[in-house]
N, C-alpha and C. Protein backbone atom coordinates (compact mmCIF):
# COMPACT_ATOMS: atom_id res chain seq x y z
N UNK A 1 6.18 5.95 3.61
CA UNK A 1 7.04 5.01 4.27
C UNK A 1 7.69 4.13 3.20
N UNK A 2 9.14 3.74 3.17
CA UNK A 2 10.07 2.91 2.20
C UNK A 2 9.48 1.67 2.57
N UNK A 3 9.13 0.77 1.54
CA UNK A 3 9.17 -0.53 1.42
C UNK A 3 7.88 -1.31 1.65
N UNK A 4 7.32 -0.55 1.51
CA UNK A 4 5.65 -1.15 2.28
C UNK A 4 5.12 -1.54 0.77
N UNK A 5 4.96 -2.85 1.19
CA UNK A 5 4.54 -3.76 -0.18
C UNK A 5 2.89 -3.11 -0.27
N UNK A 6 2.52 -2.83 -1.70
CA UNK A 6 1.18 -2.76 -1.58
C UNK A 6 0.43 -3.67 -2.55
N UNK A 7 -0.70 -3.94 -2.64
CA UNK A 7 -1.44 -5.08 -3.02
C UNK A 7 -2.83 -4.65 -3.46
N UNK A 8 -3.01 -4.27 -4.70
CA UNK A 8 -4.27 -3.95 -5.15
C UNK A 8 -5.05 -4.97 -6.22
N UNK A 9 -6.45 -4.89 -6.25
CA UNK A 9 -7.10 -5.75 -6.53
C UNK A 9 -8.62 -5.30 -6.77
N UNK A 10 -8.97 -5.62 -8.18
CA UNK A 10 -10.32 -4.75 -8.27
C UNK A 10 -11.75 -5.47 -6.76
N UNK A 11 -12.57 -4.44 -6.75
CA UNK A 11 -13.17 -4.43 -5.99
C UNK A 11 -14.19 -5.71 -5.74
N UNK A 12 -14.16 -6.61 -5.00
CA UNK A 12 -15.33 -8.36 -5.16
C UNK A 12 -14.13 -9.64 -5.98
N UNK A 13 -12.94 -9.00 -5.99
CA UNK A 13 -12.11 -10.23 -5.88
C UNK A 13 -11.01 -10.56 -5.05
N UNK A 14 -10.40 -11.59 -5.17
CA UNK A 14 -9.50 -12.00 -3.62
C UNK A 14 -8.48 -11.98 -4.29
N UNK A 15 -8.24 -12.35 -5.19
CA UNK A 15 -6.69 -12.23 -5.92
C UNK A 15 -6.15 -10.90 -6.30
N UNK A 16 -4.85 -10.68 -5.92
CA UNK A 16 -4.27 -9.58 -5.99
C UNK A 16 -3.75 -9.53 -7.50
N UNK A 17 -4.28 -8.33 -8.17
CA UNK A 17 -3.90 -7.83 -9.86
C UNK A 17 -2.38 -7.64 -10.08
N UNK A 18 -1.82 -6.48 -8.93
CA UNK A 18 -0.83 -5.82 -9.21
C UNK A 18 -0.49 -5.97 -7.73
N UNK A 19 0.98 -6.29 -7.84
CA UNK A 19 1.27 -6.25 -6.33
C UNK A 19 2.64 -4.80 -6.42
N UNK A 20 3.26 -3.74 -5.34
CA UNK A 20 4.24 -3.15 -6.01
C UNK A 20 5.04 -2.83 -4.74
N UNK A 21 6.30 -2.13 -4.54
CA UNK A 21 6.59 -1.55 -3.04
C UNK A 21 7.00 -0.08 -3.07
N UNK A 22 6.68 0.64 -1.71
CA UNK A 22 6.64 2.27 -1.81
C UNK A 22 8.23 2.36 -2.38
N UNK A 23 8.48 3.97 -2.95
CA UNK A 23 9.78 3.96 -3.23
C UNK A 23 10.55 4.65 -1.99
N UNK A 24 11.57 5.39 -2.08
CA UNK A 24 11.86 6.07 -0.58
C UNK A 24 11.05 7.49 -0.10
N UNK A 25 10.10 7.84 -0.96
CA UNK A 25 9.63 9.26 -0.59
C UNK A 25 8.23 8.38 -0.05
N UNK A 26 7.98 7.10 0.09
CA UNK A 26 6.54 6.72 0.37
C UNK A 26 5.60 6.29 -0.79
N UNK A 27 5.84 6.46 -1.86
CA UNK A 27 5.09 6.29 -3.07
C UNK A 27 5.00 5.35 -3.63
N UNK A 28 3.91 4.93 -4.66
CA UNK A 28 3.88 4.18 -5.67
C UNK A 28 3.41 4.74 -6.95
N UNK A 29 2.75 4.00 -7.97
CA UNK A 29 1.98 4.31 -8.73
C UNK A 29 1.58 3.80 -9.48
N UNK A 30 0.84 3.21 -10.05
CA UNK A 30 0.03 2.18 -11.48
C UNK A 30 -0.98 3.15 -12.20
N UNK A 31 -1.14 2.49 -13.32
CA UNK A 31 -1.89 2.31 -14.04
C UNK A 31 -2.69 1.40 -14.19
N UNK A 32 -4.32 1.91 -13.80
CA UNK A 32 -5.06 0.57 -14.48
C UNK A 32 -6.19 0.43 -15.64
N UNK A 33 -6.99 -0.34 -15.92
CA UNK A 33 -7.42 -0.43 -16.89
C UNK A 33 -8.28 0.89 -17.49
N UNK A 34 -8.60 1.47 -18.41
CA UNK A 34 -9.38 2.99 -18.68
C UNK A 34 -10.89 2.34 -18.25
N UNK A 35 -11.31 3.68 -17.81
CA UNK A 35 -12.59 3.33 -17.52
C UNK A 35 -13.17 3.44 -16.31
N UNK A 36 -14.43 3.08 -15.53
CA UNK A 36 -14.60 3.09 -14.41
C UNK A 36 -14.39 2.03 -13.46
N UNK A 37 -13.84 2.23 -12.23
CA UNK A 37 -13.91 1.28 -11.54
C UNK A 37 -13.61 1.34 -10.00
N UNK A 38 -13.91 0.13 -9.43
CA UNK A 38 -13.67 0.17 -7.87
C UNK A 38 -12.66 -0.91 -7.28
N UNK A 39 -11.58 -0.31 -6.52
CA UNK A 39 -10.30 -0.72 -6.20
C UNK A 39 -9.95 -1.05 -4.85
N UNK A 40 -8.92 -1.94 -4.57
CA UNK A 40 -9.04 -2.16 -3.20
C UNK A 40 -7.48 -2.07 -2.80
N UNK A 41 -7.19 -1.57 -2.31
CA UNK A 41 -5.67 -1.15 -1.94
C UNK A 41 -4.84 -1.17 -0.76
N UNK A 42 -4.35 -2.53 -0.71
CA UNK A 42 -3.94 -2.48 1.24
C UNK A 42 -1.94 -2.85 0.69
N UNK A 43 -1.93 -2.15 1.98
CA UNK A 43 -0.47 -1.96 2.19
C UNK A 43 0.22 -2.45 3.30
N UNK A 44 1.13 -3.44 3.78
CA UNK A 44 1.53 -4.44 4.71
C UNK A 44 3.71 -3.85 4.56
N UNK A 45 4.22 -3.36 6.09
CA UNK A 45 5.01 -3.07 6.35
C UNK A 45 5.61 -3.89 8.05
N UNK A 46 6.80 -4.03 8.03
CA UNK A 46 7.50 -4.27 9.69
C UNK A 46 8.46 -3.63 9.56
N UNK A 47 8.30 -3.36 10.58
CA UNK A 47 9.37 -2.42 10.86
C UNK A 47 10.24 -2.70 12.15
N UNK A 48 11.33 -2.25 12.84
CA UNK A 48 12.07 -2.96 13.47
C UNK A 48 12.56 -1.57 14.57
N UNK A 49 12.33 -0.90 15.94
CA UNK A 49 12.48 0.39 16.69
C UNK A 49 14.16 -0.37 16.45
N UNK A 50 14.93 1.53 16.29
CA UNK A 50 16.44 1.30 16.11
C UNK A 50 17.28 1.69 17.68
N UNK A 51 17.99 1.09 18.13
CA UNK A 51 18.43 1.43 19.55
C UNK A 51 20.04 1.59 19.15
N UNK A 52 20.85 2.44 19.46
CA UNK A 52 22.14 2.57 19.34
C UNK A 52 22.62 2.50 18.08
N UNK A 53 21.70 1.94 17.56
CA UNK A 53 22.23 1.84 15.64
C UNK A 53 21.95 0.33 15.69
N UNK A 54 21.10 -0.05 16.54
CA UNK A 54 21.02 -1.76 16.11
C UNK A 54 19.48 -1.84 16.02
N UNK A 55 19.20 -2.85 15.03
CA UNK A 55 17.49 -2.96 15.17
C UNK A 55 17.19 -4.24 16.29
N UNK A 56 16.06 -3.81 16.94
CA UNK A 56 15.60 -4.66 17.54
C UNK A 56 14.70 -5.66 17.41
N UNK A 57 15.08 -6.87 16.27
CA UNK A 57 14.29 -7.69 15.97
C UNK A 57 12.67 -8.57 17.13
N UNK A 58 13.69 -8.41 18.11
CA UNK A 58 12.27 -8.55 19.35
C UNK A 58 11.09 -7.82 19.03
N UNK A 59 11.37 -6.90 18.82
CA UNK A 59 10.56 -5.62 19.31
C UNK A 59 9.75 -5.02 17.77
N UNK A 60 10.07 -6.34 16.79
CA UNK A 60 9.25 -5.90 15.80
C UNK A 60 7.49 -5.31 15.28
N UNK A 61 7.36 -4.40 14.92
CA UNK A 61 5.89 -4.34 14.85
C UNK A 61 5.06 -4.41 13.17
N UNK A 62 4.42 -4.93 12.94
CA UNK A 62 3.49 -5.09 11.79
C UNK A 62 2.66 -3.99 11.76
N UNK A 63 2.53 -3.02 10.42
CA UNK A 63 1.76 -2.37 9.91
C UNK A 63 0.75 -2.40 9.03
N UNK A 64 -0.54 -2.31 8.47
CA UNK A 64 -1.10 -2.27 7.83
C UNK A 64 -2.33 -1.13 7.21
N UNK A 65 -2.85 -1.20 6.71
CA UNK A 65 -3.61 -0.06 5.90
C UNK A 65 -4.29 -0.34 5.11
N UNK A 66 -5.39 0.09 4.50
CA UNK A 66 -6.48 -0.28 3.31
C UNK A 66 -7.19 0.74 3.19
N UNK A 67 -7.66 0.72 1.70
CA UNK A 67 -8.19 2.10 1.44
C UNK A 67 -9.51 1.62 0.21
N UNK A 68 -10.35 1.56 -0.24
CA UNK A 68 -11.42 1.87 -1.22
C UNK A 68 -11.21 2.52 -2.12
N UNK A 69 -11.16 2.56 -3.48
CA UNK A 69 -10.63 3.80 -4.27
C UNK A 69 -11.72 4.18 -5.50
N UNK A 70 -12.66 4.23 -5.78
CA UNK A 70 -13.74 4.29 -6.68
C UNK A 70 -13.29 5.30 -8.08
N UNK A 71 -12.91 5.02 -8.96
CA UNK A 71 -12.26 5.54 -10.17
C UNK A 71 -13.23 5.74 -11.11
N UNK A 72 -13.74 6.89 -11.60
CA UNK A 72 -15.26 7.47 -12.66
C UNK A 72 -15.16 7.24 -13.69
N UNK A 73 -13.87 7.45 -14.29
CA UNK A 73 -13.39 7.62 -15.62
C UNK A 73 -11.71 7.03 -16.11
N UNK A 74 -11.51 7.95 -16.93
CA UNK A 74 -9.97 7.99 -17.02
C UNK A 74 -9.30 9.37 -16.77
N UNK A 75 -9.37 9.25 -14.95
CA UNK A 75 -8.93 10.55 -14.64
C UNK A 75 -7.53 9.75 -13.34
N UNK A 76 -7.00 10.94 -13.14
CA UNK A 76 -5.63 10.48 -12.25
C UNK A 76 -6.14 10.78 -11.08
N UNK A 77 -5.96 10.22 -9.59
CA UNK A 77 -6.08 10.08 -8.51
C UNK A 77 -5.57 9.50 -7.62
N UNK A 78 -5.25 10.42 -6.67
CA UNK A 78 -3.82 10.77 -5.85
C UNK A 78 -4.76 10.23 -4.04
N UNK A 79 -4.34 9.55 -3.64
CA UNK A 79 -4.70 9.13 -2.40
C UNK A 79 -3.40 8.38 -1.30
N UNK A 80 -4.00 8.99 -0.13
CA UNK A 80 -3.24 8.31 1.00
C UNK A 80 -3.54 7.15 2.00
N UNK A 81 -2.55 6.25 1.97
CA UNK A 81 -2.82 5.13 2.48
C UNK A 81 -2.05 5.06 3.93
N UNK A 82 -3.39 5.08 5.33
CA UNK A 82 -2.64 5.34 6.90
C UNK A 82 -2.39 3.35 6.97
N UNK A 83 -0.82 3.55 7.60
CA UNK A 83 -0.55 2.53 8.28
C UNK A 83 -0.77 2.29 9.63
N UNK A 84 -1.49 1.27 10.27
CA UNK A 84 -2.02 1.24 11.68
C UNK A 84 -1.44 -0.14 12.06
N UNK A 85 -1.25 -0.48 13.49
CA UNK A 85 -0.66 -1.90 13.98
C UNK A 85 -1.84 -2.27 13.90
């Protein structure tokens, strides 16, 4: 999904490290520190149903998503993040 801000943050803290937004195919991607570690990854979208070609600001809905990401090493890892109201 385009535009869905995401917000990651190592695992037992509240402050967000890296904040970034999907590009148009749905994606992101970072880099983080080498090594092992545990990640916390939530993703926050609205979206607006389109009627005739107009958006319907009424009728807006909030998305969200979060995911756990446990990293072993310095290896690459590819995961999907579901958006739910």
């Amino acid at each position: 999904m385009y535009g869905v801000r995401v917000i990651i943050h190592p695992d037992g803290h509240k402050k967000p490290s890296w904040e970034l937004t999907s590009d148009h195919r749905g994606e992101f991607a970072l880099r983080v520190p080498p090594g092992p570690g545990d990640y916390v990854v939530t993703g926050e979208v609205e979206i607006f149903p389109v009627i005739d070609g107009k958006p319907q600001k009424s009728k807006k809905k909030r998305l969200t998503g979060q995911a756990k990401i446990h990293l072993a090493g310095e290896e690459q890892q590819d995961f999907s993040l579901h958006m739910n109201e």
